[in-house]
C-alpha atoms as a PDB file:
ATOM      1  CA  UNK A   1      12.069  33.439 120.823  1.00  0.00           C
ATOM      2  CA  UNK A   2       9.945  35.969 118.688  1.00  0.00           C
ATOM      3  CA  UNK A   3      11.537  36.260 114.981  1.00  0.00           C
ATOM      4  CA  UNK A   4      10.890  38.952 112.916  1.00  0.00           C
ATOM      5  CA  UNK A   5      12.512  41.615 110.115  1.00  0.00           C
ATOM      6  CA  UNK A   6      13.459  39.532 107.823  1.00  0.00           C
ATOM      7  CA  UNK A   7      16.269  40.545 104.726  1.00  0.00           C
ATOM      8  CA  UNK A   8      17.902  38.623 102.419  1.00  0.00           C
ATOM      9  CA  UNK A   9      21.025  39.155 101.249  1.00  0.00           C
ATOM     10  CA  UNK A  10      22.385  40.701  98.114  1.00  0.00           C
ATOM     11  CA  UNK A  11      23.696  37.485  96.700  1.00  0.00           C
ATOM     12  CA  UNK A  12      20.451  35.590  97.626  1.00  0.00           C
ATOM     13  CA  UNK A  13      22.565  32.903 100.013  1.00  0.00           C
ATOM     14  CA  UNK A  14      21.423  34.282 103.088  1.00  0.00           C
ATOM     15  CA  UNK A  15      18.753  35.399 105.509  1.00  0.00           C
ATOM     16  CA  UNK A  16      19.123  38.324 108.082  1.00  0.00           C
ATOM     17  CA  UNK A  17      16.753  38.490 110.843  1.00  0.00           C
ATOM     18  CA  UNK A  18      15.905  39.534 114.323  1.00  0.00           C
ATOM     19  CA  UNK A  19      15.121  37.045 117.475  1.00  0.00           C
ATOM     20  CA  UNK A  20      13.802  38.150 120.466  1.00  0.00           C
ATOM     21  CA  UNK A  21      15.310  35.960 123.390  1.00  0.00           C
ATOM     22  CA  UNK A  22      13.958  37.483 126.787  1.00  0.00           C
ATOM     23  CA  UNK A  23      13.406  40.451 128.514  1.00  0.00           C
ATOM     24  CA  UNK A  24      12.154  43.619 126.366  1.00  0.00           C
ATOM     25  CA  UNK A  25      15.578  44.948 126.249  1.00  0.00           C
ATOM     26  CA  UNK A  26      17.092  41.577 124.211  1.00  0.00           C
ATOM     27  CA  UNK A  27      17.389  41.430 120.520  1.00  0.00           C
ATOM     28  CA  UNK A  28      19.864  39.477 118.474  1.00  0.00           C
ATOM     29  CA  UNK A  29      20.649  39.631 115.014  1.00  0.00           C
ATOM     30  CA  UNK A  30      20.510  35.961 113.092  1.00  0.00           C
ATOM     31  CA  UNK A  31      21.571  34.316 109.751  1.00  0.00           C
ATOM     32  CA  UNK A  32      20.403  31.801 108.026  1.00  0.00           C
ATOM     33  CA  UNK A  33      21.083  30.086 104.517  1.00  0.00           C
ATOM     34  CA  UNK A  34      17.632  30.078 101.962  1.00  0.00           C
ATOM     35  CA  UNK A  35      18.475  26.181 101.062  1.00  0.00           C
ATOM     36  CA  UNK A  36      18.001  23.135 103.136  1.00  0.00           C
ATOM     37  CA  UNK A  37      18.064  23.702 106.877  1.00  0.00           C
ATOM     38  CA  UNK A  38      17.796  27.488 107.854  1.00  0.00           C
ATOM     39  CA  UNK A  39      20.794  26.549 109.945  1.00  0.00           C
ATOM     40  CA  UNK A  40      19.949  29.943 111.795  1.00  0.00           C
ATOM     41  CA  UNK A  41      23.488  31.287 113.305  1.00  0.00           C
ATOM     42  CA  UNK A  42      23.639  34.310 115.543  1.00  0.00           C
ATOM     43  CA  UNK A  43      25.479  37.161 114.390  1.00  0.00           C
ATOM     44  CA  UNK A  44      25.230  38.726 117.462  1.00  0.00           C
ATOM     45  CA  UNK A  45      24.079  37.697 120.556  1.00  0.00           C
ATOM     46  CA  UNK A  46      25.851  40.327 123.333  1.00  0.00           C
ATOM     47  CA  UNK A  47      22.405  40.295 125.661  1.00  0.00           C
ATOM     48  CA  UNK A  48      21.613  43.984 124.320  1.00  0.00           C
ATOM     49  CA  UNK A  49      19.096  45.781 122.244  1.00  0.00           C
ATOM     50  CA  UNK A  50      20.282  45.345 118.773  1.00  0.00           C
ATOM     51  CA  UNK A  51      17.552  45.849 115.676  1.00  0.00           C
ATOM     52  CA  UNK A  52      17.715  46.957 111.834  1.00  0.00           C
ATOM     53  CA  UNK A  53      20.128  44.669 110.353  1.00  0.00           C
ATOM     54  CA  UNK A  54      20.849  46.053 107.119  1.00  0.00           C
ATOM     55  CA  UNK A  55      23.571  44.163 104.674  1.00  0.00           C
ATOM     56  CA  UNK A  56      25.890  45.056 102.459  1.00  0.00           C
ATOM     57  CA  UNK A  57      25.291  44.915  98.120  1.00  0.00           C
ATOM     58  CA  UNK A  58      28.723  42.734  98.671  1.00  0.00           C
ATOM     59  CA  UNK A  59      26.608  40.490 101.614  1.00  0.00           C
ATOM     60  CA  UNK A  60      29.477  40.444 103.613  1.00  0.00           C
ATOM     61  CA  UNK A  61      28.343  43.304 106.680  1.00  0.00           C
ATOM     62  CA  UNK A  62      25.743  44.217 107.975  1.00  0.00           C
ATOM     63  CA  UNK A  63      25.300  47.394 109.683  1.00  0.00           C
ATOM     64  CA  UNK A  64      22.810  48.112 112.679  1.00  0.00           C
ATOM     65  CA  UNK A  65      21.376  49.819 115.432  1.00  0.00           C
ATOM     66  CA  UNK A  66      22.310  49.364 118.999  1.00  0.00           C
ATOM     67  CA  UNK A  67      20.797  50.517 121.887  1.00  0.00           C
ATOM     68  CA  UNK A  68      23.297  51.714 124.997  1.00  0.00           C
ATOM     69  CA  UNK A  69      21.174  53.138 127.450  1.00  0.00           C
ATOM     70  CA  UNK A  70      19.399  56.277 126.399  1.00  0.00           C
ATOM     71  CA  UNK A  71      21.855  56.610 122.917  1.00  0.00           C
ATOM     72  CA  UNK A  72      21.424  54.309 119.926  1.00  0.00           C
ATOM     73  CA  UNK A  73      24.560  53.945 118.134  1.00  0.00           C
ATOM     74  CA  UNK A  74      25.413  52.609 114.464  1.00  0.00           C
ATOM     75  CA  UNK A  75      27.573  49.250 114.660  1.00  0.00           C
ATOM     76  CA  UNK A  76      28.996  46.840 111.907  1.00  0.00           C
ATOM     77  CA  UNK A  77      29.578  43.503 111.701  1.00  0.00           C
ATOM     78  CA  UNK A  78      30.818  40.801 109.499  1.00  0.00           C
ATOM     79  CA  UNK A  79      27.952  38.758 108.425  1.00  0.00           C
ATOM     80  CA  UNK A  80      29.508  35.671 109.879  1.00  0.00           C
ATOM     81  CA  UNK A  81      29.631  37.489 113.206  1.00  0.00           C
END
């Protein structure tokens, strides 16, 4: 899929990023670690319209935007997922 948004974390461990994986109203949120193999690992992947991944100064959460059907709502997660 399309990638694209990329943050890194506080602690400089980590990548945050958005994949696109299908039809326009897909977006996932990924991690990734800066050494070696991206390793990219979905934080979430629920088959909605999720965008503007913004972490924590601890690098722990990340907050974001969710679209459910004509509201977007404010969601966090644990960077791990």
């Amino acid at each position: 899929g399309l990638k694209w948004d990329p943050y890194m974390t506080p602690d400089g461990k980590n990548y945050v990023w958005l994949r696109w994986n299908g039809p326009p109203d897909h977006a996932d949120l990924y991690r990734g670690n800066v050494t070696g193999d991206l390793n990219p690992t979905p934080i979430i992947a629920d088959g909605g319209l999720n965008s503007n991944g913004i972490i924590s100064n601890d690098s722990k959460r990340v907050l974001f935007l969710k679209n459910e059907g004509a509201v977007q709502k404010v969601y966090q997660i644990n960077l791990d997922g």
